[in-house]
C-alpha atoms as a PDB file:
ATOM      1  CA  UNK A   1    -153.073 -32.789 156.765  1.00  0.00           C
ATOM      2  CA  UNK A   2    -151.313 -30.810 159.680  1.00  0.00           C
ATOM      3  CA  UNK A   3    -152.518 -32.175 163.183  1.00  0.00           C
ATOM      4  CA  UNK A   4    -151.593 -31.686 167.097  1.00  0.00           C
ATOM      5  CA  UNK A   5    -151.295 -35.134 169.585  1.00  0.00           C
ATOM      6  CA  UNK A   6    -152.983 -33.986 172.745  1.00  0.00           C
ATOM      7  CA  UNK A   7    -150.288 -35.751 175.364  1.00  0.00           C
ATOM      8  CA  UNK A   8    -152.955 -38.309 176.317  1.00  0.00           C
ATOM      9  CA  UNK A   9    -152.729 -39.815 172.876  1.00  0.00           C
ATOM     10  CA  UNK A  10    -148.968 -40.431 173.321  1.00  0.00           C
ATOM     11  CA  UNK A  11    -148.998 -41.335 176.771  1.00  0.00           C
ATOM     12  CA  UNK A  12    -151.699 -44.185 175.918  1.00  0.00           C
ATOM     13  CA  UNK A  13    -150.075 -45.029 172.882  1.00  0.00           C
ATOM     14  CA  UNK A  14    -146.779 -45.721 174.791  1.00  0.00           C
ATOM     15  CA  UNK A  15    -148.840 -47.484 177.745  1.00  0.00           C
ATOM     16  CA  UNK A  16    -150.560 -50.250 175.637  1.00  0.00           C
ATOM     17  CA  UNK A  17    -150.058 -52.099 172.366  1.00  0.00           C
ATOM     18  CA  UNK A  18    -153.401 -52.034 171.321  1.00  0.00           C
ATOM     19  CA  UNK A  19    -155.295 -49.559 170.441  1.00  0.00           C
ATOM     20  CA  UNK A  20    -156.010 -47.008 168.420  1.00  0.00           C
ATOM     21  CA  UNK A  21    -153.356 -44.292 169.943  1.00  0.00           C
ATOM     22  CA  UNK A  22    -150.290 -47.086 169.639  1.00  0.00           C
ATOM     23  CA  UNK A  23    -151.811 -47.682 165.944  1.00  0.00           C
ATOM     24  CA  UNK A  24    -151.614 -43.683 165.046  1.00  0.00           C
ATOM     25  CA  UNK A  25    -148.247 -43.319 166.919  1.00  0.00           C
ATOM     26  CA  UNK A  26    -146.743 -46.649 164.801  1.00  0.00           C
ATOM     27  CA  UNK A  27    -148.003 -45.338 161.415  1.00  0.00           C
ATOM     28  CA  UNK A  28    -145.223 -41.855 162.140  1.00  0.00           C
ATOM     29  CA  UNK A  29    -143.771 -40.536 159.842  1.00  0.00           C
ATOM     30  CA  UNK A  30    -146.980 -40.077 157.549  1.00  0.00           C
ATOM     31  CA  UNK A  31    -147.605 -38.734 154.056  1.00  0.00           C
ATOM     32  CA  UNK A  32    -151.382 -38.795 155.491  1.00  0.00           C
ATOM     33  CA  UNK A  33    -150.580 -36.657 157.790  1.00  0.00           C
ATOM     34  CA  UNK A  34    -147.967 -34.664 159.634  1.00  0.00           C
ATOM     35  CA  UNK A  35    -147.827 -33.334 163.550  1.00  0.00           C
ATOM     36  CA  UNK A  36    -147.066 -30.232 164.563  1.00  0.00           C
ATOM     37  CA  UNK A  37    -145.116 -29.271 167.858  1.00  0.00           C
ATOM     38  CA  UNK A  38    -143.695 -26.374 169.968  1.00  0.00           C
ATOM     39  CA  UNK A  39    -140.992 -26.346 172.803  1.00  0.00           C
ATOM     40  CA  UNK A  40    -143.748 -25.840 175.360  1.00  0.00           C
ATOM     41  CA  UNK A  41    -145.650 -29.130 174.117  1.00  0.00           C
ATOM     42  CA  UNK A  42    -143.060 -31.072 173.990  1.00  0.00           C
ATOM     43  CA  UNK A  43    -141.865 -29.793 177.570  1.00  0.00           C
ATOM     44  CA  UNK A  44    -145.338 -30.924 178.582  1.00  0.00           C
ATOM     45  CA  UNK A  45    -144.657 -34.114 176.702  1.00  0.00           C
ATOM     46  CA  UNK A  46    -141.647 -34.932 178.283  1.00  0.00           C
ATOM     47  CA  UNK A  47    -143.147 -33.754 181.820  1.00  0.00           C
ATOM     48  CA  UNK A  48    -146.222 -36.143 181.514  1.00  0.00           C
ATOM     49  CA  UNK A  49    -144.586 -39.123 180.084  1.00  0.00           C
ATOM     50  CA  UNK A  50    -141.853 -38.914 182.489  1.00  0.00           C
ATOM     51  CA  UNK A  51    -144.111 -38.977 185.659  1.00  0.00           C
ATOM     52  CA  UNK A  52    -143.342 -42.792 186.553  1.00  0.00           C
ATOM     53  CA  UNK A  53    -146.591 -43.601 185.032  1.00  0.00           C
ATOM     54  CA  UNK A  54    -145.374 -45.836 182.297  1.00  0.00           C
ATOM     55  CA  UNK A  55    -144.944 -49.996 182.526  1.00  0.00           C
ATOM     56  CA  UNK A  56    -141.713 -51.063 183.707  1.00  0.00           C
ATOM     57  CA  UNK A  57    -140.554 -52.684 180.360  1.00  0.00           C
ATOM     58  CA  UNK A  58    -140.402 -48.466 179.280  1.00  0.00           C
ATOM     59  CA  UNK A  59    -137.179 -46.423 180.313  1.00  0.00           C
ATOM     60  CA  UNK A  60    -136.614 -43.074 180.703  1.00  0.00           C
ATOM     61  CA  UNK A  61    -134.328 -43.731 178.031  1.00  0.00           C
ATOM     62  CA  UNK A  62    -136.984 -44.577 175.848  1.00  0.00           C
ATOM     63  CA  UNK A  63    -139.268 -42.039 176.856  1.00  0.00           C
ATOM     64  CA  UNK A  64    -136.612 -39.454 175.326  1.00  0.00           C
ATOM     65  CA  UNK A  65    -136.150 -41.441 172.255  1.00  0.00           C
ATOM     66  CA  UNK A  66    -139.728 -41.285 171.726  1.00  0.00           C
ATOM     67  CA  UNK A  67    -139.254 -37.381 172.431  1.00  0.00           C
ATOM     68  CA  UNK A  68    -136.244 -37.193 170.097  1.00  0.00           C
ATOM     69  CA  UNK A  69    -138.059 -39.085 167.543  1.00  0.00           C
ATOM     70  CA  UNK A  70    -141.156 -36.727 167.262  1.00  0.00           C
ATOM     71  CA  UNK A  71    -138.727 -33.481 167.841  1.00  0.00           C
ATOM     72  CA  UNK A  72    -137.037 -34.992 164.460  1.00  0.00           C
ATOM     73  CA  UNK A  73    -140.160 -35.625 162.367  1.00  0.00           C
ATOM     74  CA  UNK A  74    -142.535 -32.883 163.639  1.00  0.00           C
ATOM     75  CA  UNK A  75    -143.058 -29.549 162.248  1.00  0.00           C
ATOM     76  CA  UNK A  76    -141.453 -27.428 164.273  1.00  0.00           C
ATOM     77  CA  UNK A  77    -143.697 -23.775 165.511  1.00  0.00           C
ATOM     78  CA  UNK A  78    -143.103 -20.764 166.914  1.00  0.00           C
ATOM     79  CA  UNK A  79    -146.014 -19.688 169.057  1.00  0.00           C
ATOM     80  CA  UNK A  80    -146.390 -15.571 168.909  1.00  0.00           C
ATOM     81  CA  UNK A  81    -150.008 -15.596 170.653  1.00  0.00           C
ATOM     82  CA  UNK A  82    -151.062 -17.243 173.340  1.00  0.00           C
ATOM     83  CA  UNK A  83    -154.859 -18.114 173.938  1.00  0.00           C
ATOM     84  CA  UNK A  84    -154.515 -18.631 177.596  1.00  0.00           C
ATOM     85  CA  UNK A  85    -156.904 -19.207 179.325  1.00  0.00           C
ATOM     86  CA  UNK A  86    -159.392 -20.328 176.282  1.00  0.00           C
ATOM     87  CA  UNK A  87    -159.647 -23.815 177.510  1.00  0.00           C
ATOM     88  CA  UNK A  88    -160.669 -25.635 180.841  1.00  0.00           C
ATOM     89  CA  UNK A  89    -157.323 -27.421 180.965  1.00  0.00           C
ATOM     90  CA  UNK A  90    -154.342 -24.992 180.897  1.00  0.00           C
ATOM     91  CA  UNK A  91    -152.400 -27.624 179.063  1.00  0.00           C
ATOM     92  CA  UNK A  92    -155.048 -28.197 176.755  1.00  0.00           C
ATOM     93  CA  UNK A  93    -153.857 -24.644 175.675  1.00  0.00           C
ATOM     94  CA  UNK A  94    -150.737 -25.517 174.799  1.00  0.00           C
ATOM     95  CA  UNK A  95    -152.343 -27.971 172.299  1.00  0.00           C
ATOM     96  CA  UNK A  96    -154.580 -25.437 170.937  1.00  0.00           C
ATOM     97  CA  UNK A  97    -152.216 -22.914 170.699  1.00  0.00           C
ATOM     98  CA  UNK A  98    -149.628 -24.915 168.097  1.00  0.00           C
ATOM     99  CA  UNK A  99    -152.865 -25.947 166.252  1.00  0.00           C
ATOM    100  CA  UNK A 100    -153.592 -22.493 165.924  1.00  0.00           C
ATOM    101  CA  UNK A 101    -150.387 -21.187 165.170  1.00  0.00           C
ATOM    102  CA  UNK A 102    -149.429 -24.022 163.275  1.00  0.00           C
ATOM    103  CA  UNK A 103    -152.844 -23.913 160.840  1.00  0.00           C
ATOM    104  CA  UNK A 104    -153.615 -27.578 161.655  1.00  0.00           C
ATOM    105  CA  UNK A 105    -156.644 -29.281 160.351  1.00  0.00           C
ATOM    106  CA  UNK A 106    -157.092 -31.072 163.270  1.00  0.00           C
ATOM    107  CA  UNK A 107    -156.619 -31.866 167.375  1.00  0.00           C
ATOM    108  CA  UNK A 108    -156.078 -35.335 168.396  1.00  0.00           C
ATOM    109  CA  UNK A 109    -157.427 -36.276 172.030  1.00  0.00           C
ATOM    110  CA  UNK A 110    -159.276 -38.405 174.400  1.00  0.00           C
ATOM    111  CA  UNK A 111    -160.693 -35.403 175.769  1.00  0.00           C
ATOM    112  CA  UNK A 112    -162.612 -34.056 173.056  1.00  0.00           C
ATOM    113  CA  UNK A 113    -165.135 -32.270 175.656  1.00  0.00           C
ATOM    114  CA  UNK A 114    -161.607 -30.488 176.730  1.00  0.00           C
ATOM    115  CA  UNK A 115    -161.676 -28.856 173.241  1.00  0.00           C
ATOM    116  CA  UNK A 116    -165.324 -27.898 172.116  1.00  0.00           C
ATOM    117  CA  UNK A 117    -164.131 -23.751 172.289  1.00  0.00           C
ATOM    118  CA  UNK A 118    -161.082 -24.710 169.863  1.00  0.00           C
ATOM    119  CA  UNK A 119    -163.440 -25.550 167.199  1.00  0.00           C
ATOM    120  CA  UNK A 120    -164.340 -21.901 167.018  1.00  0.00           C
ATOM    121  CA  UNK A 121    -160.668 -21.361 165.192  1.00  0.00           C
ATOM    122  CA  UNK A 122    -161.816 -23.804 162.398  1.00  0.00           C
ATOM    123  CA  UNK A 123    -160.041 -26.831 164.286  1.00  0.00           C
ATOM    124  CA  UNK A 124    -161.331 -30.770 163.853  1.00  0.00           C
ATOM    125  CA  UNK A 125    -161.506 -32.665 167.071  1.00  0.00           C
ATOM    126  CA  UNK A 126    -160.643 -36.128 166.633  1.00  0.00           C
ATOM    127  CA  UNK A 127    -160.085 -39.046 169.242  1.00  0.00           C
ATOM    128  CA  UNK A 128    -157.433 -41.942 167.237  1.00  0.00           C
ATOM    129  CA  UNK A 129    -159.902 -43.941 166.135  1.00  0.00           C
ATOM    130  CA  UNK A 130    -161.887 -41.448 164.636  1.00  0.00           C
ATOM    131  CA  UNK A 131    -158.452 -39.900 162.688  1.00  0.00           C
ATOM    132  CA  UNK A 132    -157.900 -43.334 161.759  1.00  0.00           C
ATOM    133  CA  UNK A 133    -160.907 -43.900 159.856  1.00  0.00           C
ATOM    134  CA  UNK A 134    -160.992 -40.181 159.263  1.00  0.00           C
ATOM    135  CA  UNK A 135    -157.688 -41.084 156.635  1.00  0.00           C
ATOM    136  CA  UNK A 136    -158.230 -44.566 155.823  1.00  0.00           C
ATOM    137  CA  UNK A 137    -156.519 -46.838 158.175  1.00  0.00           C
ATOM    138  CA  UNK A 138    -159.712 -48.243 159.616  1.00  0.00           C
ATOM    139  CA  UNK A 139    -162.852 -48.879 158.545  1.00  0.00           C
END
């Protein structure tokens, strides 16, 4: 199963311990499931996270690991059409856009109201707890 992390999944995920975002971003790599990313999502990765928005105890340092690490174990895809503007967010296209391009089964968010057009192009829309029940982690 190919799916997209919205930026608010990893920027929770990196924020807190708990949860079901730090749960989905600990079980990576997968053979459940893999992500799929573009230069321009992981611009907007590294843009978001590095905002000063994160707990003391996380670097910049590891902020870019973090980067690094999903660059290394993502699926890497070209975008040739861009949907802009299809969703209310403009960076919400960016998501949709590597789903699209990228034939993922699903979009991973917090805002799933964000993404109720991208289910037009056959996408799931998934907050982490639902994925994670969604393939077995939870019940």
């Amino acid at each position: 199963m190919n799916i997209v992390l919205d930026t608010n999944v990893i920027f929770t995920g990196l924020r807190s311990r708990k949860g079901a975002s730090f749960r989905l971003l600990s079980l990576l790599p997968s053979k459940k499931f893999s992500i799929v990313i573009s230069v321009p999502l992981i611009i907007e990765y590294e843009s978001v996270l590095m905002r000063g928005q994160m707990p003391a105890s996380i670097s910049e340092k590891d902020i870019g690991d973090v980067i690094d690490f999903l660059c290394h174990i993502g699926s890497k895809q070209d975008i040739f059409f861009l949907w802009r503007p299809c969703l209310p967010d403009p960076s919400d296209d960016l998501v949709l856009e590597v789903a699209v391009a990228g034939d993922c089964d699903a979009i991973i968010t917090y805002n799933k109201k964000h993404f109720k057009h991208a289910m037009k192009f056959g996408l799931n829309i998934y907050d982490p707890k639902e994925f994670l029940i969604k393939i077995g982690v939870l019940k």
